[in-house]
ModelCIF file with pLDDT and N, C-alpha, C, O atoms, coordinates in Angstrom:
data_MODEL
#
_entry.id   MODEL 
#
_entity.id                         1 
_entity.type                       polymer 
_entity.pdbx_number_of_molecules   1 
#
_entity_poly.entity_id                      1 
_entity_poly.type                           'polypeptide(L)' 
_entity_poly.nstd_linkage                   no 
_entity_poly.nstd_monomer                   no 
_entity_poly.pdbx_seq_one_letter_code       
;(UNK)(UNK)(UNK)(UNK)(UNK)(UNK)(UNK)(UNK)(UNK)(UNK)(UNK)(UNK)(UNK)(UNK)(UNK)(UNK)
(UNK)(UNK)(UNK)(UNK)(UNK)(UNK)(UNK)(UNK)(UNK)(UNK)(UNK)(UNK)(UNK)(UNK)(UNK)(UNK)
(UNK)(UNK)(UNK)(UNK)(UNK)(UNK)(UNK)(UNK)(UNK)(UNK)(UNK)(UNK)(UNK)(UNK)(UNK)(UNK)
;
_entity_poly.pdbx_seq_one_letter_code_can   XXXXXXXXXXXXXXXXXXXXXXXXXXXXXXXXXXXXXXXXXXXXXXXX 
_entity_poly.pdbx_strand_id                 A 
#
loop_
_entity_poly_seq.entity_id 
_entity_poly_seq.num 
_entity_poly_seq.mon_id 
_entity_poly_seq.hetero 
1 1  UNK n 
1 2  UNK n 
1 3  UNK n 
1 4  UNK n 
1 5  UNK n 
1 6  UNK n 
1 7  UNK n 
1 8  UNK n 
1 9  UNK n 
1 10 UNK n 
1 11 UNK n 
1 12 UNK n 
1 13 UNK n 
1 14 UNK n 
1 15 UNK n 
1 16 UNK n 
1 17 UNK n 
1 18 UNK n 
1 19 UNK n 
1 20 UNK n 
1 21 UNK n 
1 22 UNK n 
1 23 UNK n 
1 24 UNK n 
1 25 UNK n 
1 26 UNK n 
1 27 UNK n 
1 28 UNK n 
1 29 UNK n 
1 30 UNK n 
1 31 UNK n 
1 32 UNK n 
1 33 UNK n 
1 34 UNK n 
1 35 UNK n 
1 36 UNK n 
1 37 UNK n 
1 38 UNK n 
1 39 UNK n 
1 40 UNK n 
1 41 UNK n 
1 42 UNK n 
1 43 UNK n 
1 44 UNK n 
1 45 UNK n 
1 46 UNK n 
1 47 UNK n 
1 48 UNK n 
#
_struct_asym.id          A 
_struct_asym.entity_id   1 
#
loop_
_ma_qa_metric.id 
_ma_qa_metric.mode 
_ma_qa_metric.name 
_ma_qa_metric.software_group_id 
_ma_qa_metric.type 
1 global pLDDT . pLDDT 
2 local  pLDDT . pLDDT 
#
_ma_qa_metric_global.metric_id      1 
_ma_qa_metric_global.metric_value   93.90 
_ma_qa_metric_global.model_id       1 
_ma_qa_metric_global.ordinal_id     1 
#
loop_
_ma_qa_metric_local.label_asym_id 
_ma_qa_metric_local.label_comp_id 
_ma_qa_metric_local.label_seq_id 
_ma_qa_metric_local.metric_id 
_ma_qa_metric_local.metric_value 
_ma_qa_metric_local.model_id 
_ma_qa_metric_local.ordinal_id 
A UNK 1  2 98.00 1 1  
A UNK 2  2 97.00 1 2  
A UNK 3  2 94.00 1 3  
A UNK 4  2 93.00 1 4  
A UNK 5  2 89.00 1 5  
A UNK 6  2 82.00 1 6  
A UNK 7  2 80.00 1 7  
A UNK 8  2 81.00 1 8  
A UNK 9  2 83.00 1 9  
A UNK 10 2 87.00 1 10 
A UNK 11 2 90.00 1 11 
A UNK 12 2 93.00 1 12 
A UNK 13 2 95.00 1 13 
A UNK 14 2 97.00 1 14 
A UNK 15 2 98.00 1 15 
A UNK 16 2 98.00 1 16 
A UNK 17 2 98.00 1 17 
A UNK 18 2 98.00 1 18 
A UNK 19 2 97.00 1 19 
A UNK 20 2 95.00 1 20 
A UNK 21 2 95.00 1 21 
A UNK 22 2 97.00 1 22 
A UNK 23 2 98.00 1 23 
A UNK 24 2 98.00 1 24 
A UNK 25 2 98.00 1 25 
A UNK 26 2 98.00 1 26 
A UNK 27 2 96.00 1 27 
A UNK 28 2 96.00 1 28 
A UNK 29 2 96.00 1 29 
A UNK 30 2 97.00 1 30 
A UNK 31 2 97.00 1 31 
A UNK 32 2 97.00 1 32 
A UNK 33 2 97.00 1 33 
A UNK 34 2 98.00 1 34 
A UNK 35 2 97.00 1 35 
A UNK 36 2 96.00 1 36 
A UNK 37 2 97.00 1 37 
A UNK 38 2 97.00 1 38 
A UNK 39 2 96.00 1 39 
A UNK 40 2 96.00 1 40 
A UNK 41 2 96.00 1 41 
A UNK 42 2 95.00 1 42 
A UNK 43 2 91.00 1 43 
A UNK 44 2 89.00 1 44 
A UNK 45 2 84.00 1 45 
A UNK 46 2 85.00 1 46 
A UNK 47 2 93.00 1 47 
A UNK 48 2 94.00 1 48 
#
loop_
_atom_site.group_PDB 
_atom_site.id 
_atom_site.type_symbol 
_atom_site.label_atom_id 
_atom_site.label_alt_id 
_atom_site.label_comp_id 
_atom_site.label_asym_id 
_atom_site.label_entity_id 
_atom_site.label_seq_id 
_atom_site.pdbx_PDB_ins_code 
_atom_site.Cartn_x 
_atom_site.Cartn_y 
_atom_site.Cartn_z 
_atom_site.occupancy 
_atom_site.B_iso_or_equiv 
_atom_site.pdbx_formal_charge 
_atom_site.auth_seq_id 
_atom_site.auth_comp_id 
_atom_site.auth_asym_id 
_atom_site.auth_atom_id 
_atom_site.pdbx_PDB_model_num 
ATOM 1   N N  . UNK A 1 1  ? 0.850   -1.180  0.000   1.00 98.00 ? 1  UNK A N  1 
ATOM 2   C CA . UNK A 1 1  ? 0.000   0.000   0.000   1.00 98.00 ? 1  UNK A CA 1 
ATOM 3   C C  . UNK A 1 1  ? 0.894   1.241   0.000   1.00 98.00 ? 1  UNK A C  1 
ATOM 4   O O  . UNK A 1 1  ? 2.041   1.139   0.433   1.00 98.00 ? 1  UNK A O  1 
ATOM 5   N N  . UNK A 1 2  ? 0.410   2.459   -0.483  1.00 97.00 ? 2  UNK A N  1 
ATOM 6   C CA . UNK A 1 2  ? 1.526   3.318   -0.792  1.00 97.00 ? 2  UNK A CA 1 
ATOM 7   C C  . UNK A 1 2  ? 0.525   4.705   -0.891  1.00 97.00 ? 2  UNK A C  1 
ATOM 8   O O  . UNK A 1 2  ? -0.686  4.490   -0.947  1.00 97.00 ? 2  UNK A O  1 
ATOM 9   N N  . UNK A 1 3  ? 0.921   5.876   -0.909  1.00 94.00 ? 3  UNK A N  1 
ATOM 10  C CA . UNK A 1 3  ? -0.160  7.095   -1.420  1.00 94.00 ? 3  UNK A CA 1 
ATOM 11  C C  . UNK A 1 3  ? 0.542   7.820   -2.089  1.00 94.00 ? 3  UNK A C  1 
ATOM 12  O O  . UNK A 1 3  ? 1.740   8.042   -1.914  1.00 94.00 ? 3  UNK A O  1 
ATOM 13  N N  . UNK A 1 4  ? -0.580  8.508   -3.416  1.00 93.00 ? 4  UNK A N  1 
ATOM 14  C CA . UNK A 1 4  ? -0.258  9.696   -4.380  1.00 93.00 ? 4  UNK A CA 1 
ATOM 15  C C  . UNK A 1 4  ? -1.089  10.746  -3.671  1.00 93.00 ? 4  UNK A C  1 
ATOM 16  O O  . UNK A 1 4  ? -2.089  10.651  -2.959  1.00 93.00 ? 4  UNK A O  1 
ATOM 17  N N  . UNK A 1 5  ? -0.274  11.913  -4.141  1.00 89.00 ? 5  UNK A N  1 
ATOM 18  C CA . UNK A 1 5  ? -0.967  13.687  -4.029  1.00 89.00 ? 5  UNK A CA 1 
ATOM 19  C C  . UNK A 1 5  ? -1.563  13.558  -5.225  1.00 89.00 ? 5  UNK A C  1 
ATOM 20  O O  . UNK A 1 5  ? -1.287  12.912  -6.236  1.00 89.00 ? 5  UNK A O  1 
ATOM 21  N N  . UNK A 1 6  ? -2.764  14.575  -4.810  1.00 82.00 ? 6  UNK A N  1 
ATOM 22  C CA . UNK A 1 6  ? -3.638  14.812  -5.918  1.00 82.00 ? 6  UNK A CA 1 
ATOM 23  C C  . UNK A 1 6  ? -3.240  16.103  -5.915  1.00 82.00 ? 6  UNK A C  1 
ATOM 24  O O  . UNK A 1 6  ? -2.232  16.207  -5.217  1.00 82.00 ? 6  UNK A O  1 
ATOM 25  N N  . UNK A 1 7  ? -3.792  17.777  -6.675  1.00 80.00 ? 7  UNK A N  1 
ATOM 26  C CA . UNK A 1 7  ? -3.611  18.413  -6.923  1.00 80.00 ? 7  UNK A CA 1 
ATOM 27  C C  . UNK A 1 7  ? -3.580  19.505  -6.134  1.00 80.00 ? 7  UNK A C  1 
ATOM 28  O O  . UNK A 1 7  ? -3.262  20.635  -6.507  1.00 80.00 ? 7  UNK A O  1 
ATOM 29  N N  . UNK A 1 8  ? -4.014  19.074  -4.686  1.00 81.00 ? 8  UNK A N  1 
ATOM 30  C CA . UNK A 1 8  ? -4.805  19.984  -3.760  1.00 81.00 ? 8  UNK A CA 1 
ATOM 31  C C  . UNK A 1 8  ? -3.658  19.348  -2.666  1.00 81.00 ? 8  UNK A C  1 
ATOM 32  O O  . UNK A 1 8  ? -3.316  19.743  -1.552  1.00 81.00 ? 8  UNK A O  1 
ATOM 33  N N  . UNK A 1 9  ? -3.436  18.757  -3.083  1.00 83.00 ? 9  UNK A N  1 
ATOM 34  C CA . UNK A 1 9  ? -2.046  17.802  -2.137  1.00 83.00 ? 9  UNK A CA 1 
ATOM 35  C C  . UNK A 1 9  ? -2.707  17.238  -0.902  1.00 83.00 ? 9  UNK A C  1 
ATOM 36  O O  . UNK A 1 9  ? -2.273  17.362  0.244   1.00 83.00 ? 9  UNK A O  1 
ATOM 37  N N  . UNK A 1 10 ? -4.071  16.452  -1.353  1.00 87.00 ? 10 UNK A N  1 
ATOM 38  C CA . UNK A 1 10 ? -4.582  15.447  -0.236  1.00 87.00 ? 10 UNK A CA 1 
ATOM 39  C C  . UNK A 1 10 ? -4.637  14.188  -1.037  1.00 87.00 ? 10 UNK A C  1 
ATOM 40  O O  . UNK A 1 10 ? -5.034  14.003  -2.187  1.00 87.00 ? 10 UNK A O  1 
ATOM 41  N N  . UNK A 1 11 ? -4.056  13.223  0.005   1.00 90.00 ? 11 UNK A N  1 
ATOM 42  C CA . UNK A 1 11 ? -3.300  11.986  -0.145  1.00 90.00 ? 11 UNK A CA 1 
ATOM 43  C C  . UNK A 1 11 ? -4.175  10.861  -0.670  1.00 90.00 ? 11 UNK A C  1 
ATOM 44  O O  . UNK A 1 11 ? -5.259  11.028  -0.111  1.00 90.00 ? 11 UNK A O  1 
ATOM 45  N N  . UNK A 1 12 ? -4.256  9.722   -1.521  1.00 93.00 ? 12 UNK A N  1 
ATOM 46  C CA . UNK A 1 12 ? -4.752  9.460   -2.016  1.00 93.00 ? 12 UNK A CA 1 
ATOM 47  C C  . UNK A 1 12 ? -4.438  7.649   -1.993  1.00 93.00 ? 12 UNK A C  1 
ATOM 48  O O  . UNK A 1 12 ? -3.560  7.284   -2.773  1.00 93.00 ? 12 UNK A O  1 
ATOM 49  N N  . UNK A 1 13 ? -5.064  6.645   -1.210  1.00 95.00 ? 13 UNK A N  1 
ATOM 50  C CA . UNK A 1 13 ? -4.763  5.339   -1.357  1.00 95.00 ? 13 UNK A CA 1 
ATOM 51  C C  . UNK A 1 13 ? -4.423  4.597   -2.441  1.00 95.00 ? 13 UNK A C  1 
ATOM 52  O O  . UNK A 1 13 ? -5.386  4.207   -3.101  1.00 95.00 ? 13 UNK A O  1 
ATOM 53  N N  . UNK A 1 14 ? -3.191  4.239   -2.881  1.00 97.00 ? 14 UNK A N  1 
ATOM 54  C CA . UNK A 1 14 ? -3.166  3.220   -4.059  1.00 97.00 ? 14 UNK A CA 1 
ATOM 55  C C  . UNK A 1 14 ? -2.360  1.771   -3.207  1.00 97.00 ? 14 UNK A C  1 
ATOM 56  O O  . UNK A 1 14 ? -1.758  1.803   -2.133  1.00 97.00 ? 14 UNK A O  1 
ATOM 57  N N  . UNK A 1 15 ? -2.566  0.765   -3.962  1.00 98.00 ? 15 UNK A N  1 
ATOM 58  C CA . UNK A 1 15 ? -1.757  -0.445  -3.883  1.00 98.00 ? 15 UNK A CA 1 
ATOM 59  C C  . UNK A 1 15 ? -1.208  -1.489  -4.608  1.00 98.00 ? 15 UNK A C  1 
ATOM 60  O O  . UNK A 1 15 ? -2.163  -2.214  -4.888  1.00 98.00 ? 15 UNK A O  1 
ATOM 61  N N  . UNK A 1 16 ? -0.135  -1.990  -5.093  1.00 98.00 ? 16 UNK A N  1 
ATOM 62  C CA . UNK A 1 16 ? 0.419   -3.068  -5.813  1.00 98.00 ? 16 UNK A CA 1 
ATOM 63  C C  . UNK A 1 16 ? 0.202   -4.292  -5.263  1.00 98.00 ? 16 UNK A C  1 
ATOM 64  O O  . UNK A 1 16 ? 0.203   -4.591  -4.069  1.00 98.00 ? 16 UNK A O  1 
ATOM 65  N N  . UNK A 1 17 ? 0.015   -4.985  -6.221  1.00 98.00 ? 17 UNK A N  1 
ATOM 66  C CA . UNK A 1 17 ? 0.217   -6.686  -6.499  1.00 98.00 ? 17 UNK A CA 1 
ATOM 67  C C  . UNK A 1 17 ? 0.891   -7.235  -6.838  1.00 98.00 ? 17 UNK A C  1 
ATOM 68  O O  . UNK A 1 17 ? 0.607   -7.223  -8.036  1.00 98.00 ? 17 UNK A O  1 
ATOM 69  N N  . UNK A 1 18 ? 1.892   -7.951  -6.722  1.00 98.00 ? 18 UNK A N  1 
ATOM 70  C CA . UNK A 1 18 ? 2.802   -8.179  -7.672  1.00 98.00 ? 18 UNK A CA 1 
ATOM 71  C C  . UNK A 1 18 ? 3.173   -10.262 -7.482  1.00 98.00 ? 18 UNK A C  1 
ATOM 72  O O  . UNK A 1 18 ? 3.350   -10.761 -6.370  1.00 98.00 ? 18 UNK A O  1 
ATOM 73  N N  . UNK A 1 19 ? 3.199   -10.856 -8.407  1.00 97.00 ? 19 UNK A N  1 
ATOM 74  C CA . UNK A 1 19 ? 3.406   -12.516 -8.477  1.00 97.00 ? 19 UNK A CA 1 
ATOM 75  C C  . UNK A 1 19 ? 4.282   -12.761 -9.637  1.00 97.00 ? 19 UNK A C  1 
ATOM 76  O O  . UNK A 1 19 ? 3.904   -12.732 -10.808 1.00 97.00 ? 19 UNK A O  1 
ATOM 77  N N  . UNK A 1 20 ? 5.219   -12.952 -9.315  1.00 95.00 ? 20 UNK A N  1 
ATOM 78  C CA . UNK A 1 20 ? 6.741   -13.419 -9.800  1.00 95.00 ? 20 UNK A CA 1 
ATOM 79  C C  . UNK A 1 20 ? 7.230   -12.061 -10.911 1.00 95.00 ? 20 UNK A C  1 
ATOM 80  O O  . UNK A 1 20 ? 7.959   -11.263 -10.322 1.00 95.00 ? 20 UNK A O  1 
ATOM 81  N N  . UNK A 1 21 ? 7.021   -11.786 -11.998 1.00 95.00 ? 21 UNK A N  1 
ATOM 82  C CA . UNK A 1 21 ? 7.768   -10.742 -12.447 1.00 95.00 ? 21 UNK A CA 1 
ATOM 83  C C  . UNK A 1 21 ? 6.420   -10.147 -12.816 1.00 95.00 ? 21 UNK A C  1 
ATOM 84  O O  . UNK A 1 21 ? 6.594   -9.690  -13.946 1.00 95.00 ? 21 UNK A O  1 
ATOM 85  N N  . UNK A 1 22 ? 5.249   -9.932  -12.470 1.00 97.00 ? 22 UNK A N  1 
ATOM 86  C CA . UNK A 1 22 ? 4.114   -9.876  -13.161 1.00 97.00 ? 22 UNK A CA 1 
ATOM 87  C C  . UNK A 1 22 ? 3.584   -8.670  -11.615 1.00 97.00 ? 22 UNK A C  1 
ATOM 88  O O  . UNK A 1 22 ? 3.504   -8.980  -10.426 1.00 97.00 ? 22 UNK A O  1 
ATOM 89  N N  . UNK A 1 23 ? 3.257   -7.025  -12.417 1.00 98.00 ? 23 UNK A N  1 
ATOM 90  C CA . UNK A 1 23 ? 3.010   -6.485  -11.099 1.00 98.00 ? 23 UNK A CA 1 
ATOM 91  C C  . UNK A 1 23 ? 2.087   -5.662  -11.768 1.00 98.00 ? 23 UNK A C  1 
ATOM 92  O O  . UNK A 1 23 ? 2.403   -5.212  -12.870 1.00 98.00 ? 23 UNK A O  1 
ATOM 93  N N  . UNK A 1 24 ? 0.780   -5.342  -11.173 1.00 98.00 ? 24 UNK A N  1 
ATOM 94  C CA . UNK A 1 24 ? -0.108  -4.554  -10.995 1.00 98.00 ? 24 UNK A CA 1 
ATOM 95  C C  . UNK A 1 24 ? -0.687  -3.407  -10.124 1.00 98.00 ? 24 UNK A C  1 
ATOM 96  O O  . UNK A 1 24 ? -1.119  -3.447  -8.972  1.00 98.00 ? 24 UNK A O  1 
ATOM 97  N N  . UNK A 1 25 ? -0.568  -2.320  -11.040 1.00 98.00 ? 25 UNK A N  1 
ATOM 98  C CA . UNK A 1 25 ? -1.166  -1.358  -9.377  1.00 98.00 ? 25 UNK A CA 1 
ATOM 99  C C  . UNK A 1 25 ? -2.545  -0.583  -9.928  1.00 98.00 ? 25 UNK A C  1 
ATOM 100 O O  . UNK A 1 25 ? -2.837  -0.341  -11.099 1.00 98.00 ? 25 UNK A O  1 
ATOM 101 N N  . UNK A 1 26 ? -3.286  -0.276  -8.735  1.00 98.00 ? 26 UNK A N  1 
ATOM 102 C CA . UNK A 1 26 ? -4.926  -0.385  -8.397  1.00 98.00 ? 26 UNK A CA 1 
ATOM 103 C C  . UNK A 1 26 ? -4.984  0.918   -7.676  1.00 98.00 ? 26 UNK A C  1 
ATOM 104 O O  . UNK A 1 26 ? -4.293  1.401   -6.779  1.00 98.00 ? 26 UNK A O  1 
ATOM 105 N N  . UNK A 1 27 ? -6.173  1.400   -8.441  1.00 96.00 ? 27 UNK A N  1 
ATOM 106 C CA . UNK A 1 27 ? -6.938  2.899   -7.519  1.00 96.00 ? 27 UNK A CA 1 
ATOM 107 C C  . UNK A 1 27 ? -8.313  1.870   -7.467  1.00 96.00 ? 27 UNK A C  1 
ATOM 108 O O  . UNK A 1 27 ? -8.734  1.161   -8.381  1.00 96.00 ? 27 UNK A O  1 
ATOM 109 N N  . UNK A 1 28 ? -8.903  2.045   -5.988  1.00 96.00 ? 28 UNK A N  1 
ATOM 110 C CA . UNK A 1 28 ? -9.798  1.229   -5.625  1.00 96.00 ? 28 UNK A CA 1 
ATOM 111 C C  . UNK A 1 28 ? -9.954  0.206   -6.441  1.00 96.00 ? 28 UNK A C  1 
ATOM 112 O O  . UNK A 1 28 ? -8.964  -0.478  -6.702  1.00 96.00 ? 28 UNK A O  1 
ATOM 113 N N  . UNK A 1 29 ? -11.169 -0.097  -6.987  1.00 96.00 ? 29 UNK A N  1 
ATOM 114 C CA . UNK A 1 29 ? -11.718 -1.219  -8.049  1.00 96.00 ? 29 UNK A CA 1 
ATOM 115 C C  . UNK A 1 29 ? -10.447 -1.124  -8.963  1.00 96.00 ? 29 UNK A C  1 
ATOM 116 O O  . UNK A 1 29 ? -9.537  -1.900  -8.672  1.00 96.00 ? 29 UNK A O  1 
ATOM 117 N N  . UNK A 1 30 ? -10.290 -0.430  -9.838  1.00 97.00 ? 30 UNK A N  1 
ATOM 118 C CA . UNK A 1 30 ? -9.326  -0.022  -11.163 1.00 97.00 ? 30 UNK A CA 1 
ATOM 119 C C  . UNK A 1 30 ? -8.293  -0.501  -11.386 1.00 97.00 ? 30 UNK A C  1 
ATOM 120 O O  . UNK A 1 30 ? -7.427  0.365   -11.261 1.00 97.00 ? 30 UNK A O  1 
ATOM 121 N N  . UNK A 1 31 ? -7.932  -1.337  -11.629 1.00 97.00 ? 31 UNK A N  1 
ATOM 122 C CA . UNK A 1 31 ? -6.651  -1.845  -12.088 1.00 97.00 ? 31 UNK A CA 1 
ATOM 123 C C  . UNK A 1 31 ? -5.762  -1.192  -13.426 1.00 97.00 ? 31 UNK A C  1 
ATOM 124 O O  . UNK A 1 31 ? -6.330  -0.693  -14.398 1.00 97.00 ? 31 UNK A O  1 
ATOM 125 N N  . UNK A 1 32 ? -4.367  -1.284  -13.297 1.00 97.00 ? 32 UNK A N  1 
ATOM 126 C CA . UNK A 1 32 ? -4.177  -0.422  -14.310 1.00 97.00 ? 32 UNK A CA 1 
ATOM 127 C C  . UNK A 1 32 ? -3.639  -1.125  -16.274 1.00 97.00 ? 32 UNK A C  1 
ATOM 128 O O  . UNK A 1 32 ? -2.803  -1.016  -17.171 1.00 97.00 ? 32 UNK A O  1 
ATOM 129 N N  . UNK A 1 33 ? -4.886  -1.804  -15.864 1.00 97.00 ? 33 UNK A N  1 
ATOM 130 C CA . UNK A 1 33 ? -5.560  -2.285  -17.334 1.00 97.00 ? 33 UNK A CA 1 
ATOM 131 C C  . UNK A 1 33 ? -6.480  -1.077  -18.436 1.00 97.00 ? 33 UNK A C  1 
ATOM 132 O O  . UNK A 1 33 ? -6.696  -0.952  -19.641 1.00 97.00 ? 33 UNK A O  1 
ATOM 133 N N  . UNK A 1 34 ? -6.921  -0.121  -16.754 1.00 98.00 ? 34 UNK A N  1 
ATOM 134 C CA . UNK A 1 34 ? -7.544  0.356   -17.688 1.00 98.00 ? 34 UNK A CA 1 
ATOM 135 C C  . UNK A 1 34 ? -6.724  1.925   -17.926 1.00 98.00 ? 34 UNK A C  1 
ATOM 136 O O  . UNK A 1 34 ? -6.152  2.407   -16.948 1.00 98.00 ? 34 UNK A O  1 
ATOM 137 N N  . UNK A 1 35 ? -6.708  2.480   -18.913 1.00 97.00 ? 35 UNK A N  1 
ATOM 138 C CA . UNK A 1 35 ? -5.581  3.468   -19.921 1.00 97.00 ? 35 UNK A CA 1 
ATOM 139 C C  . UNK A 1 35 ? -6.322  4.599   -18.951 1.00 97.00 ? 35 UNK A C  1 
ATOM 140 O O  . UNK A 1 35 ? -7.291  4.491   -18.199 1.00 97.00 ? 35 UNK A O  1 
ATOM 141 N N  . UNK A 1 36 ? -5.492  5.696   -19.268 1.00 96.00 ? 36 UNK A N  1 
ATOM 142 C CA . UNK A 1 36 ? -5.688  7.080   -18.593 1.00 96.00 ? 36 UNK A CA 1 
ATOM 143 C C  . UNK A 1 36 ? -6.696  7.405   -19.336 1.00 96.00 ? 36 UNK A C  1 
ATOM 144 O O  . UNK A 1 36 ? -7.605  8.030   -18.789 1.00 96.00 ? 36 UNK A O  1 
ATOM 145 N N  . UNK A 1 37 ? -6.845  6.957   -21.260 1.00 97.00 ? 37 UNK A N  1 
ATOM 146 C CA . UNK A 1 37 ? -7.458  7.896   -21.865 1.00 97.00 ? 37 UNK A CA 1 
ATOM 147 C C  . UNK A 1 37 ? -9.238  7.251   -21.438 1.00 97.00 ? 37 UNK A C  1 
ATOM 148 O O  . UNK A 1 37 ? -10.256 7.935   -21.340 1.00 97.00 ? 37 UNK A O  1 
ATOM 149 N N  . UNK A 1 38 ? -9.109  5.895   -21.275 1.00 97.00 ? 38 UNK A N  1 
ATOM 150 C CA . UNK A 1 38 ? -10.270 5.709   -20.808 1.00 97.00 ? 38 UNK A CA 1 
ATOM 151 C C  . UNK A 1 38 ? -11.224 6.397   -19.382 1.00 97.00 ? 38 UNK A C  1 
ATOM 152 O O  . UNK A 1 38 ? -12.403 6.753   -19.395 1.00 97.00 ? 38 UNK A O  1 
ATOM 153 N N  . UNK A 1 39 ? -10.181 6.426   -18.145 1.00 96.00 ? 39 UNK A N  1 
ATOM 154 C CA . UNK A 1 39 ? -10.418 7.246   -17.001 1.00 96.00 ? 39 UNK A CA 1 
ATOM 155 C C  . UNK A 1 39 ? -11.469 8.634   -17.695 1.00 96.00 ? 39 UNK A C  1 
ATOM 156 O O  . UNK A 1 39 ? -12.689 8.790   -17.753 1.00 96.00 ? 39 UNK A O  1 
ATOM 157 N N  . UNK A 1 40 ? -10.294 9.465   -18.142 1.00 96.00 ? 40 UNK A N  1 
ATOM 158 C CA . UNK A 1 40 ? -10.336 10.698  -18.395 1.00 96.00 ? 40 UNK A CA 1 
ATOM 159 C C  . UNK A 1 40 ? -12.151 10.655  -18.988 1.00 96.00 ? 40 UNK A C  1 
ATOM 160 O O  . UNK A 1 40 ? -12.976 11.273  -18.315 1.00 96.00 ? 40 UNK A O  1 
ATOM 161 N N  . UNK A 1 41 ? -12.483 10.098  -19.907 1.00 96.00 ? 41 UNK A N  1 
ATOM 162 C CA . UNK A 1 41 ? -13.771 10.067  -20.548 1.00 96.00 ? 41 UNK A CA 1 
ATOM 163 C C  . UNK A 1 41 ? -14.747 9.765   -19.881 1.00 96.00 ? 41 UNK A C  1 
ATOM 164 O O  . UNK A 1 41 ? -15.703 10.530  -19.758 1.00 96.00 ? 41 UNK A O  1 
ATOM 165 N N  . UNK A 1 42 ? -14.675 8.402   -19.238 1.00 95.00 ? 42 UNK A N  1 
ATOM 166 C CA . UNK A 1 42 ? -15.349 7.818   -17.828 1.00 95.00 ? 42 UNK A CA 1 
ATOM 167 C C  . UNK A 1 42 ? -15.294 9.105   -16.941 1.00 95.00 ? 42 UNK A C  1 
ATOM 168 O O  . UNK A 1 42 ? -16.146 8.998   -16.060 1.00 95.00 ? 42 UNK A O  1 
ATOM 169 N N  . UNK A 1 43 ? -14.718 10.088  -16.863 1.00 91.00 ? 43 UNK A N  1 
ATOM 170 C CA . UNK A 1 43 ? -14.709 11.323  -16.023 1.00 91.00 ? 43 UNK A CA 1 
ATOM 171 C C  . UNK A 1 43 ? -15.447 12.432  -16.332 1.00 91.00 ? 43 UNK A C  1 
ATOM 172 O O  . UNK A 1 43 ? -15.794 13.366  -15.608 1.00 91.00 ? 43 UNK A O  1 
ATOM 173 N N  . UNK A 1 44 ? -15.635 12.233  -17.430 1.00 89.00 ? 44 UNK A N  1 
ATOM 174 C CA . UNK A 1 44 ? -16.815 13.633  -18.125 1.00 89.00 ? 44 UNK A CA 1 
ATOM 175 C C  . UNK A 1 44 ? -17.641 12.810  -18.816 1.00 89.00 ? 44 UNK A C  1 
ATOM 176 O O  . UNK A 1 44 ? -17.356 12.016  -19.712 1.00 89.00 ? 44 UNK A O  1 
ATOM 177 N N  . UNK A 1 45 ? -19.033 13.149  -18.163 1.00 84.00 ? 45 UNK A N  1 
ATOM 178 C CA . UNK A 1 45 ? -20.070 12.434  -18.184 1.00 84.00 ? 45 UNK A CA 1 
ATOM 179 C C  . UNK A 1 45 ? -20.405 12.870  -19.682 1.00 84.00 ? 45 UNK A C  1 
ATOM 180 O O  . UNK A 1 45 ? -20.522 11.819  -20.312 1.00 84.00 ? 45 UNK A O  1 
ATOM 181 N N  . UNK A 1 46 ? -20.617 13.991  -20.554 1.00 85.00 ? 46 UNK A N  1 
ATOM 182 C CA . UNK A 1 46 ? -20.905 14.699  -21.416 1.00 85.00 ? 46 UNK A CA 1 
ATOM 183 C C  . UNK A 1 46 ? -19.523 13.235  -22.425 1.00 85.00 ? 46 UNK A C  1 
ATOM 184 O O  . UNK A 1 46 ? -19.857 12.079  -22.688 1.00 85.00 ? 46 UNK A O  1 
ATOM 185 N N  . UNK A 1 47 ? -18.635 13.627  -22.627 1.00 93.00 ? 47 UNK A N  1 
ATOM 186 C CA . UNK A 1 47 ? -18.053 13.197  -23.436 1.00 93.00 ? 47 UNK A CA 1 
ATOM 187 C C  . UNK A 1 47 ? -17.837 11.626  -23.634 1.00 93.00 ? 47 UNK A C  1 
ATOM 188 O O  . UNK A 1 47 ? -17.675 10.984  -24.671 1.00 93.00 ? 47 UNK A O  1 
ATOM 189 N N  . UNK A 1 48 ? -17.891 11.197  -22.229 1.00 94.00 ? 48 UNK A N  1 
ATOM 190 C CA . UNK A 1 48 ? -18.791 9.998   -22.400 1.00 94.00 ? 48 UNK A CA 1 
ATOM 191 C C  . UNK A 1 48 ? -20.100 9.162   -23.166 1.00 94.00 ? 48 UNK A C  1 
ATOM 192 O O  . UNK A 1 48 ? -20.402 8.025   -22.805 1.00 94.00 ? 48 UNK A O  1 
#
């Protein structure tokens, strides 16, 4: 478990997984399968 600043510089839970050379890291549910550009859209309901 580890934390990022957000923009306002309040701290923000993330955590890794990691099984033999194979590592994943997670904002809540989110794994980072899914691309920024997807986030970003999923983020504006309109452009969504």
């Amino acid at each position: 478990f580890y934390c990022v600043t957000d923009e306002d510089n309040k701290l923000k839970l993330r955590y890794s997984l990691k099984y033999k050379d194979k590592e994943h890291h997670f904002a809540l549910s989110m794994g980072d399968k899914v691309t920024d550009q997807a986030f970003d859209i999923c983020d504006d309901k309109d452009l969504t």
